[in-house]
Protein backbone atom coordinates (compact mmCIF):
# COMPACT_ATOMS: atom_id res chain seq x y z
CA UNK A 1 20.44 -0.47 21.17
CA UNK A 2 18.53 2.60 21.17
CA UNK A 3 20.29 3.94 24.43
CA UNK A 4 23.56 3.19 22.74
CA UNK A 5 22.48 5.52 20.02
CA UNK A 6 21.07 8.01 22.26
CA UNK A 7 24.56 7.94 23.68
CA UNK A 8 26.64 8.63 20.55
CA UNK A 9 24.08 11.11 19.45
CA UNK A 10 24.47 13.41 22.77
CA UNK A 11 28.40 12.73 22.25
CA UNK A 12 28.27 14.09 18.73
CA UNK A 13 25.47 16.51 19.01
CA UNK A 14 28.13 19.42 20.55
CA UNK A 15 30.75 18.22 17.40
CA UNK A 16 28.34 19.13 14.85
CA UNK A 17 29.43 22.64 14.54
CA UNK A 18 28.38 23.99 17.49
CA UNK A 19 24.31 24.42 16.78
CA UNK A 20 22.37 25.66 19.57
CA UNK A 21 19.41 23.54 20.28
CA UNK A 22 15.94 25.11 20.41
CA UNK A 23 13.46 24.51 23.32
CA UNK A 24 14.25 23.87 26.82
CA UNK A 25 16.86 21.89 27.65
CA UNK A 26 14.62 19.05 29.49
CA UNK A 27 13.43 18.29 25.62
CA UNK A 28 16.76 17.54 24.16
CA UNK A 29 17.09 14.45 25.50
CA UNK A 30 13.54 13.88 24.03
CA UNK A 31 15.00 14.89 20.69
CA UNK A 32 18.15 12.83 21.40
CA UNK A 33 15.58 9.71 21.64
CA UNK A 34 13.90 10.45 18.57
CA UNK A 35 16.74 10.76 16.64
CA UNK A 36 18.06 7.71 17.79
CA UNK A 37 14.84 5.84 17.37
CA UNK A 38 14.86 7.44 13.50
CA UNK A 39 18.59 5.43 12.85
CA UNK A 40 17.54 2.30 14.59
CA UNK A 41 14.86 2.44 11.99
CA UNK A 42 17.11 3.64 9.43
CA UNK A 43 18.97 0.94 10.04
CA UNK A 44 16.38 -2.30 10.57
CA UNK A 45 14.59 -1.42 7.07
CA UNK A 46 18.10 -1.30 5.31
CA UNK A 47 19.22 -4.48 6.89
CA UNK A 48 15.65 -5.99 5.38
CA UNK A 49 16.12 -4.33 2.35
CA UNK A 50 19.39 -6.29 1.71
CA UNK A 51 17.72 -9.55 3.38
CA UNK A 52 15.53 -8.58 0.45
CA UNK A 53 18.28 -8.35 -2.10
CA UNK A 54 19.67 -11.55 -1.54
CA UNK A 55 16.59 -13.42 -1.20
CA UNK A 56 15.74 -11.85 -5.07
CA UNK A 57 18.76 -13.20 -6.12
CA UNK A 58 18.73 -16.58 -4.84
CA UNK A 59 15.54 -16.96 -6.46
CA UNK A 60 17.17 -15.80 -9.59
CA UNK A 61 19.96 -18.82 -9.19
CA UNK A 62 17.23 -21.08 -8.07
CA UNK A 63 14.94 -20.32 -11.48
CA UNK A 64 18.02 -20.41 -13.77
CA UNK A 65 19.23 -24.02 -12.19
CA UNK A 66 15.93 -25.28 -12.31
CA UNK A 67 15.87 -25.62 -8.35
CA UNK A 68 12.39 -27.21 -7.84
CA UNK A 69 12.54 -27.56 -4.03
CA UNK A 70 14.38 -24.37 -3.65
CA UNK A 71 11.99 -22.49 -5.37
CA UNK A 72 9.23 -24.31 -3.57
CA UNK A 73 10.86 -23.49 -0.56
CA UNK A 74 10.57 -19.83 -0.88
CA UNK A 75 6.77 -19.69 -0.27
CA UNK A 76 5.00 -19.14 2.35
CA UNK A 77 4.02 -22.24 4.68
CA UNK A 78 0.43 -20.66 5.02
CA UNK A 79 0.00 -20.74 1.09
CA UNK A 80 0.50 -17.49 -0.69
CA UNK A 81 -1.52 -15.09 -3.20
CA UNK A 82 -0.67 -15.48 -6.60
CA UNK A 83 -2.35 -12.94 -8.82
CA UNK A 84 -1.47 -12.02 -12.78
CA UNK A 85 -3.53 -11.11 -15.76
CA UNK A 86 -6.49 -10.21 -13.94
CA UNK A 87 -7.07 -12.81 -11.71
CA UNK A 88 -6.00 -13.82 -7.84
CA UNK A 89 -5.87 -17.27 -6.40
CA UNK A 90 -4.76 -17.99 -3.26
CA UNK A 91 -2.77 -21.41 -3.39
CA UNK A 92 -1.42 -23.66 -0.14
CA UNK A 93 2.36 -24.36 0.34
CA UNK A 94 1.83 -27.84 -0.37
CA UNK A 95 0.12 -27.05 -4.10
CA UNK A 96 2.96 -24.13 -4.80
CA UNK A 97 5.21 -27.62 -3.67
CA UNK A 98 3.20 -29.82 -5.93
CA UNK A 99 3.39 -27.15 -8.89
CA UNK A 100 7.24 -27.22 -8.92
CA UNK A 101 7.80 -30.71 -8.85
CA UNK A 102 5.55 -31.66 -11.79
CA UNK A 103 5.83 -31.28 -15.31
CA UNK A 104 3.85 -27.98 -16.29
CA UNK A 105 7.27 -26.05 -14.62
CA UNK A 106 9.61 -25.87 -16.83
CA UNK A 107 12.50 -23.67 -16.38
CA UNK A 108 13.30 -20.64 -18.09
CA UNK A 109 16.19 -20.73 -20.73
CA UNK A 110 17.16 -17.25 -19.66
CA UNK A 111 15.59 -15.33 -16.83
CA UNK A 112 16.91 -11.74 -15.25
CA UNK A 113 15.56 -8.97 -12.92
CA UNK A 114 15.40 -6.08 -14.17
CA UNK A 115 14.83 -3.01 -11.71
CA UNK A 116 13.76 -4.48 -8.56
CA UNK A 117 12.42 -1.93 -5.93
CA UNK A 118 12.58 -2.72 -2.56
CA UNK A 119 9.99 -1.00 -0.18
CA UNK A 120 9.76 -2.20 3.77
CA UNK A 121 6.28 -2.68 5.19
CA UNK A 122 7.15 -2.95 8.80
CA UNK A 123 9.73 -5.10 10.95
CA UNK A 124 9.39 -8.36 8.83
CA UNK A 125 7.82 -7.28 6.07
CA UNK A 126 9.19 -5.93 2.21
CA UNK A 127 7.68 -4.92 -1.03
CA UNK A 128 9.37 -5.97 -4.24
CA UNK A 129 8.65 -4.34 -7.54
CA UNK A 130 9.98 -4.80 -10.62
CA UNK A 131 10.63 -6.52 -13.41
CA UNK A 132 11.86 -9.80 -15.06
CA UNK A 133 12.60 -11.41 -18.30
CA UNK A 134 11.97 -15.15 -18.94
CA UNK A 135 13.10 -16.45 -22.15
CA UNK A 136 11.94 -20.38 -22.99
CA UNK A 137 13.52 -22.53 -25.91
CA UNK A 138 13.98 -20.93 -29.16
CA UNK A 139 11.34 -18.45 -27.89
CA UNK A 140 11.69 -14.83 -27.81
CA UNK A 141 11.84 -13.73 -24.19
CA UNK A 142 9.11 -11.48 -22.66
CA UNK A 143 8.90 -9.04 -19.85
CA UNK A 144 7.25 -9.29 -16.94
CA UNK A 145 6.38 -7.38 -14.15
CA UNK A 146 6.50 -8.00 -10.86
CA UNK A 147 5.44 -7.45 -7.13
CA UNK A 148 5.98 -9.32 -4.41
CA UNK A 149 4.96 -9.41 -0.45
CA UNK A 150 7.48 -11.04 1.48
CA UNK A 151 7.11 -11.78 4.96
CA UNK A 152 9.19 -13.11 7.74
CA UNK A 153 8.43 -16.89 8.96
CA UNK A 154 10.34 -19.16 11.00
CA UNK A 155 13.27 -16.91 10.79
CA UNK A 156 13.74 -16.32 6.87
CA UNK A 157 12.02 -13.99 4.25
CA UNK A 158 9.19 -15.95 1.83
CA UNK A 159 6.50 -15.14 -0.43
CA UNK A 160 3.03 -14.71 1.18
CA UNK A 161 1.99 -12.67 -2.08
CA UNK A 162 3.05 -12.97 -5.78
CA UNK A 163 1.61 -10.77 -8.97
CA UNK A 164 3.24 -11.81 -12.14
CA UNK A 165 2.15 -10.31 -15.40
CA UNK A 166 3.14 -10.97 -19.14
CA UNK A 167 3.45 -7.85 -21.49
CA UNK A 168 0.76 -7.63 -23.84
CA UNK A 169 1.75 -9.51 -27.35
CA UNK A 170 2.05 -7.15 -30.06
């Protein structure tokens, strides 16, 4: 791919009004590489930053439908690091499974994201941060923040780390 892009780039290069490059001209295709080694990873973190996107939302759907195995099915097989009002566990798959199924899950009456930041860490790799509302019963909903680690396995994004924390009650 990146030859193709070298390609277009020494097409285009001369259309772009005619700059003179700077050096000798043994370095420009050098430069040319670079350039096109900058888009190709231009373009891998924005295609994981929308992988990213629509994982966040189908976890949305899945929390809001009360998806048990979907949600489960969003961690990490290795287990994952959950961590929240000052404390960090590190739980298998087949607990974060367990969790879901039984009875202390309860799904939210209302739940949203709110500002979700999306920062790639590498090939297969993505930073969430943000925020979310979950709203029980006749409660009052609270905010939440939010980061998340999730990492390529088998082929599709899941969460390998999870920090969820409650705003302080006032």
């Amino acid at each position: 791919m990146s030859r193709i892009l070298v390609l277009l780039l020494t097409i285009s290069a001369p259309a772009a009004g005619g700059a003179q490059t700077s050096g000798p001209p043994s370095a420009a295709p050098a430069r040319l590489e670079e350039r096109a080694d900058a888009v190709a990873e231009a373009a891998q973190a924005a295609a994981l930053t929308a992988e990213a996107e629509a994982f966040m939302a189908g976890y949305a759907d899945a929390l809001r439908a009360g998806d048990r195995a979907g949600l489960a099915a969003r961690y990490d097989r290795r287990g994952a690091f959950r961590l929240g009002h000052g404390e960090k566990t590190f739980e298998r798959w087949e607990a974060i499974r367990a969790f879901y199924a039984g009875p202390q899950w309860q799904p939210p009456a209302r739940f949203e994201w709110r500002a979700l930041s999306y920062e790639p860490a590498g090939a297969n790799a993505v930073v969430v941060a943000g925020l979310f509302l979950w709203g029980t019963a006749g409660g009052v909903p609270r905010t939440y923040s939010y980061t998340a680690l999730l990492v390529r396995q088998d082929g599709e994004l899941r969460i390998r780390l999870e920090d969820e924390s409650g705003q302080p009650q006032r």
